[in-house]
Protein backbone atom coordinates (compact mmCIF):
# COMPACT_ATOMS: atom_id res chain seq x y z
CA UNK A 1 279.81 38.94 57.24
CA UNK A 2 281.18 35.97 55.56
CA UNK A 3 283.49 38.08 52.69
CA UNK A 4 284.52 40.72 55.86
CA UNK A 5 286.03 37.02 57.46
CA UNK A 6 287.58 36.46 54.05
CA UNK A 7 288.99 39.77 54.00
CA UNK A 8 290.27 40.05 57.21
CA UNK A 9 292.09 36.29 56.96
CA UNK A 10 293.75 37.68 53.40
CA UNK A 11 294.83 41.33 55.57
CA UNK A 12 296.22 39.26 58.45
CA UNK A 13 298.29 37.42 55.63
CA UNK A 14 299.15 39.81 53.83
CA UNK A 15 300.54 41.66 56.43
CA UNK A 16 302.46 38.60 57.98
CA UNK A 17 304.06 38.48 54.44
CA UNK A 18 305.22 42.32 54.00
CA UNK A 19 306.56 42.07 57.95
CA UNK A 20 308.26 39.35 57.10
CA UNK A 21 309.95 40.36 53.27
CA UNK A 22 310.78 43.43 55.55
CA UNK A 23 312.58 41.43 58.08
CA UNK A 24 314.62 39.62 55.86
CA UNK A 25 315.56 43.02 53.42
CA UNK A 26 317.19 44.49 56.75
CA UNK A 27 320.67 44.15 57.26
CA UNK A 28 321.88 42.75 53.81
CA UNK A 29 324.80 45.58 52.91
CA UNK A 30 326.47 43.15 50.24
CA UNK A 31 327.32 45.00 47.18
CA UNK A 32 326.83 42.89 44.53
CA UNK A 33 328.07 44.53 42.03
CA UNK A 34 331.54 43.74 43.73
CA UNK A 35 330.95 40.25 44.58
CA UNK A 36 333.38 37.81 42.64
CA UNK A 37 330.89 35.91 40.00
CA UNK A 38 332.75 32.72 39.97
CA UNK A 39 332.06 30.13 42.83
CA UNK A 40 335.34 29.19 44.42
CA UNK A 41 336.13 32.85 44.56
CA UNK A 42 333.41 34.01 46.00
CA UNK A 43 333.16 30.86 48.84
CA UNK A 44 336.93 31.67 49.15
CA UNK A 45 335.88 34.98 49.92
CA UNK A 46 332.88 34.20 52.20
CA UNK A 47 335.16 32.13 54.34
CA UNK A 48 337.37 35.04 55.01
CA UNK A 49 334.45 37.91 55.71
CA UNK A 50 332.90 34.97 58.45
CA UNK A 51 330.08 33.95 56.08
CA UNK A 52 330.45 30.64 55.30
CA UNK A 53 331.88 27.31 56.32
CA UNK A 54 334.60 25.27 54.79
CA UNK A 55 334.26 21.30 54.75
CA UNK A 56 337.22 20.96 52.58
CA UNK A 57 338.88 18.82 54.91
CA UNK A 58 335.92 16.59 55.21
CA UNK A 59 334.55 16.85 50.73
CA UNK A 60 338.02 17.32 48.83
CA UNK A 61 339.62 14.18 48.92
CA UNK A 62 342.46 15.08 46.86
CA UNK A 63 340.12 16.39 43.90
CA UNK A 64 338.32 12.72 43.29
CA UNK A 65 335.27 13.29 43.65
CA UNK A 66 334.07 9.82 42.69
CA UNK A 67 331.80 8.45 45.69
CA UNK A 68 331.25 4.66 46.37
CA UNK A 69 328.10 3.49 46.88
CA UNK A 70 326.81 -0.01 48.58
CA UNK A 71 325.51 -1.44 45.51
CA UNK A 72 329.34 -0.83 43.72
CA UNK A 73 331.06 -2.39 47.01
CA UNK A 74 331.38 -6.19 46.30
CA UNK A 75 332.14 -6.66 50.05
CA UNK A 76 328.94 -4.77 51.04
CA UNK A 77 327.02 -6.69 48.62
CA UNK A 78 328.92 -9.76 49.06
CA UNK A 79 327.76 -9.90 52.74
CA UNK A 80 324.21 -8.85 52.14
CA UNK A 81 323.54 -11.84 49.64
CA UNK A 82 325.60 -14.15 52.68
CA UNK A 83 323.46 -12.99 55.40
CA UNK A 84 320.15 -12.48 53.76
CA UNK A 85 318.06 -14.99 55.65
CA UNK A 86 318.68 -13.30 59.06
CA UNK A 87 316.59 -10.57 59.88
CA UNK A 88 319.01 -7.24 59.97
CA UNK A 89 318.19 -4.77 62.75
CA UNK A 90 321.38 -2.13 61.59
CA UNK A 91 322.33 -1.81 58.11
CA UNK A 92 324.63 1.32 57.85
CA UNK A 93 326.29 1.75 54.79
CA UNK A 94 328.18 4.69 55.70
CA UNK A 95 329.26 3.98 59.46
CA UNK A 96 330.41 0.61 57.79
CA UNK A 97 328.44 -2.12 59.95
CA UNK A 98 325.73 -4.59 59.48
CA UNK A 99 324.21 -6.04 62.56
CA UNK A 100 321.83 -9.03 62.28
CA UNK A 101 318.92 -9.69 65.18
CA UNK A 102 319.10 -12.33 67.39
CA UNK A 103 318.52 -15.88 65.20
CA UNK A 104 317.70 -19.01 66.48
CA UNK A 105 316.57 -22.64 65.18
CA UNK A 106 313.82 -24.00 65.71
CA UNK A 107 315.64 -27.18 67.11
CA UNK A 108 317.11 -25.21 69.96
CA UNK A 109 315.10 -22.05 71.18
CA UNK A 110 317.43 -21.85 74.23
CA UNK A 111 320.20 -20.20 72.35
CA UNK A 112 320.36 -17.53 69.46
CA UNK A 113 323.19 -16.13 67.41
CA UNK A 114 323.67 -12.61 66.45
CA UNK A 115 326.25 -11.89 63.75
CA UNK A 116 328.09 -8.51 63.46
CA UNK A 117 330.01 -7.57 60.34
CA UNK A 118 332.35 -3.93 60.45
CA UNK A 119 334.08 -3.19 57.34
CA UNK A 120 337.71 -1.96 57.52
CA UNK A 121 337.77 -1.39 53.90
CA UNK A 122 336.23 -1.26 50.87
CA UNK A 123 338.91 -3.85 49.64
CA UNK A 124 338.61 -7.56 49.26
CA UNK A 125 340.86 -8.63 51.91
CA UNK A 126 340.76 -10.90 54.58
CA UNK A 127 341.42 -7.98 57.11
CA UNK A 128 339.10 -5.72 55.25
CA UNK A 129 336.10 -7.23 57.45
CA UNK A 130 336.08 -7.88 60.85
CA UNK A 131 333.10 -10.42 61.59
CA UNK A 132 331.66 -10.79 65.52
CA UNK A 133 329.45 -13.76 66.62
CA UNK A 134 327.80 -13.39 70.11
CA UNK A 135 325.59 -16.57 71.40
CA UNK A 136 322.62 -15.76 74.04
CA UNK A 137 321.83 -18.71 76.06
CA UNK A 138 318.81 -18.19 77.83
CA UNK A 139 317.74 -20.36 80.93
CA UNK A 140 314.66 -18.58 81.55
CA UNK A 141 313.28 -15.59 79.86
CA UNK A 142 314.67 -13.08 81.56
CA UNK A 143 317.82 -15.43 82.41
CA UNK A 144 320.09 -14.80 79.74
CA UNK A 145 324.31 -15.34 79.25
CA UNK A 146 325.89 -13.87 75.99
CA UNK A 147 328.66 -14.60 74.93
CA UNK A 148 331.57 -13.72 72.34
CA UNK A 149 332.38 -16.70 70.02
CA UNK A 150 335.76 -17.19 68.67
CA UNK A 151 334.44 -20.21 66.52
CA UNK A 152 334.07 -21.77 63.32
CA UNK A 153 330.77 -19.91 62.34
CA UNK A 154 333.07 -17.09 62.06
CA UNK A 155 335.62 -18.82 60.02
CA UNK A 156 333.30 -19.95 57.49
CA UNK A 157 331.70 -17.14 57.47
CA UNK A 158 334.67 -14.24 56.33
CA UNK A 159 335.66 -17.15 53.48
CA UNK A 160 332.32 -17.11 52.37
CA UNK A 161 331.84 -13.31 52.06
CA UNK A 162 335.45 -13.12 50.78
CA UNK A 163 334.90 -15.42 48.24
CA UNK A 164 331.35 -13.98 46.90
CA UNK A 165 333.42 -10.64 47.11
CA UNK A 166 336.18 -11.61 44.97
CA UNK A 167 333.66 -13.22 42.02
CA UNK A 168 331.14 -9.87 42.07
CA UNK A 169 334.65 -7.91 42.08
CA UNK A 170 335.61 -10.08 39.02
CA UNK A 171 332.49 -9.58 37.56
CA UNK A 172 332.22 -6.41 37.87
CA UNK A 173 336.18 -5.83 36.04
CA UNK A 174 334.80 -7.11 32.99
């Protein structure tokens, strides 16, 4: 009984596997024999039967195909090593922003910062970041006024990821 279970499992597979080999055989009527061999002619020609997709406009940037990566940006990096005793909630690397969570002292647990940084660009300029400081002031827990500063945190901050920017950009030159 037990190798009839055994068998029966293997036939059930088995025949799962031919159906689907089957299924995937039928309608495939490419010659290949006639198929361009080299790959931009044949995606060149795939694009004009309806068989592919083209993200030229989105991969080909004007044949460089050298891609940045955070740990090569000295602004990216730059503003990690600034801002690496908050606690991050959105680090996004590609969509160019680095949110921090809500920080407060211990002095004053009333009102917490939370610090925003967008880059522009992967140059080191002073309008290459755009840095956003919102306070929370919080009467009761639930009670809670934020608020967009326009202060000297700010300030001190875009020098100071500027300037650690422009060294690990020197650095990195030599």
């Amino acid at each position: 009984m037990l190798q009839y279970t055994k068998f029966s499992s293997f036939l059930k597979i088995s025949t799962i596997f031919f159906i689907y080999l089957n299924v995937l055989g039928c309608g495939s009527t490419v010659d290949y024999s006639k198929e361009p061999a080299q790959g931009p002619e044949r995606a060149r020609k795939n694009i004009e039967e309806g068989r592919g997709a083209s993200i030229k406009g989105l991969m080909n940037r004007g044949g460089n195909t050298n891609f940045e990566f955070s740990s090569s940006n000295p602004l990216w990096r730059a503003s990690l090593e600034t801002l690496d005793f908050l606690p991050l909630s959105t680090v996004d690397y590609s969509g160019g922003v680095l949110i921090t969570d809500w920080y407060n002292d211990s002095e004053n647990s009333k009102e917490s910062l939370k610090i925003t940084v967008r880059f522009l660009s992967s140059e080191v300029r002073s309008d290459s970041i755009k840095i956003i400081v919102h306070k929370k002031n919080c009467i009761a827990a639930n009670n809670c006024n934020i608020i967009e500063l326009n202060s000297k945190i700010q300030k001190e901050l875009t020098l100071a990821i500027l300037s650690k920017a422009a060294a690990l950009e020197k650095t990195t030159k030599k």
